[in-house]
Protein backbone atom coordinates (compact mmCIF):
# COMPACT_ATOMS: atom_id res chain seq x y z
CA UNK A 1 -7.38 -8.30 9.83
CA UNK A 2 -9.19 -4.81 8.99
CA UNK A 3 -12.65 -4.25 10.59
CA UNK A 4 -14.77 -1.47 9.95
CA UNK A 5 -17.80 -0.96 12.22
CA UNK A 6 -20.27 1.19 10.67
CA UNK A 7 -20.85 4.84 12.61
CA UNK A 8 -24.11 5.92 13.03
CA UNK A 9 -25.71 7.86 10.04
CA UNK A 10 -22.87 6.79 7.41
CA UNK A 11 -24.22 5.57 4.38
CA UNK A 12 -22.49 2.08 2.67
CA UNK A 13 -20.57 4.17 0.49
CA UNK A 14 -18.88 6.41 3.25
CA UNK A 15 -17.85 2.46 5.37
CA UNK A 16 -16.21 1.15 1.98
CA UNK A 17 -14.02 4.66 1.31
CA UNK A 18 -12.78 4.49 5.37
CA UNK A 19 -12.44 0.30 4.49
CA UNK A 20 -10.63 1.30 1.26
CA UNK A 21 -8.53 3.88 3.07
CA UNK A 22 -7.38 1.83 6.11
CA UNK A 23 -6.30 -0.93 3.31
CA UNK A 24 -3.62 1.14 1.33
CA UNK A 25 -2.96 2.80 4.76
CA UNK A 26 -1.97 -1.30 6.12
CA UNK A 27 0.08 -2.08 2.28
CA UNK A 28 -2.46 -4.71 1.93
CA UNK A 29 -3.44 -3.13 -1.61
CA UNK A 30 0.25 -2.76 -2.83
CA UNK A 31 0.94 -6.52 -1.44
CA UNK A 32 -2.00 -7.78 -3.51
CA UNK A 33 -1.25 -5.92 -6.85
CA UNK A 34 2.67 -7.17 -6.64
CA UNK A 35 1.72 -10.56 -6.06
CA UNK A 36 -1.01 -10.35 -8.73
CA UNK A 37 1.64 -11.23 -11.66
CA UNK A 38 4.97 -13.31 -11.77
CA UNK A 39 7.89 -10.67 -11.54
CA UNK A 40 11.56 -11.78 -12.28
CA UNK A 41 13.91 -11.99 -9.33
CA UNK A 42 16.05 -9.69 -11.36
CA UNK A 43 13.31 -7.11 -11.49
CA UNK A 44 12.76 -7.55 -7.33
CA UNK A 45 16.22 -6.62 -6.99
CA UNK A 46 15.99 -3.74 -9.75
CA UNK A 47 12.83 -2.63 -8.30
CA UNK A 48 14.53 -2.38 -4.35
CA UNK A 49 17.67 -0.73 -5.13
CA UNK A 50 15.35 1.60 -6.99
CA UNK A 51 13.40 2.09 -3.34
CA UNK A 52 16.60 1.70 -1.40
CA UNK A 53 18.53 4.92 -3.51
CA UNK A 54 15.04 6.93 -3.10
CA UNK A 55 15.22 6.51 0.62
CA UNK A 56 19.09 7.69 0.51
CA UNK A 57 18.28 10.68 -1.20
CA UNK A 58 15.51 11.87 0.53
CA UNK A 59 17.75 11.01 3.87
CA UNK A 60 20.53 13.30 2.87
CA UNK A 61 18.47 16.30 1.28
CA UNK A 62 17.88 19.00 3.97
């Protein structure tokens, strides 16, 4: 669960950004927007070997 305690002398605005921030910094944004529509299982395996080859790359480049 995030919490965000407010700091003294930060406006609403500055609270939701940090709240905002420490949400995409948890996945908790990504999580939400993936579950937000159906997506084939063929698709989840398309979309991981996709992630899975980006990690390999970026593993072997110098």
């Amino acid at each position: 669960m995030i919490r965000v305690k407010i700091r003294s002398n930060e406006s609403i605005e500055q609270m939701v950004r940090r709240f905002k921030k420490l949400c995409e910094k948890e996945g908790l944004t990504r999580d939400i927007k993936r579950t937000s529509y159906y997506e084939k299982p063929s698709e989840r395996r398309r979309r991981r070997a996709r992630k899975s080859m980006k990690r390999i790359v970026r593993d072997t480049e110098p």
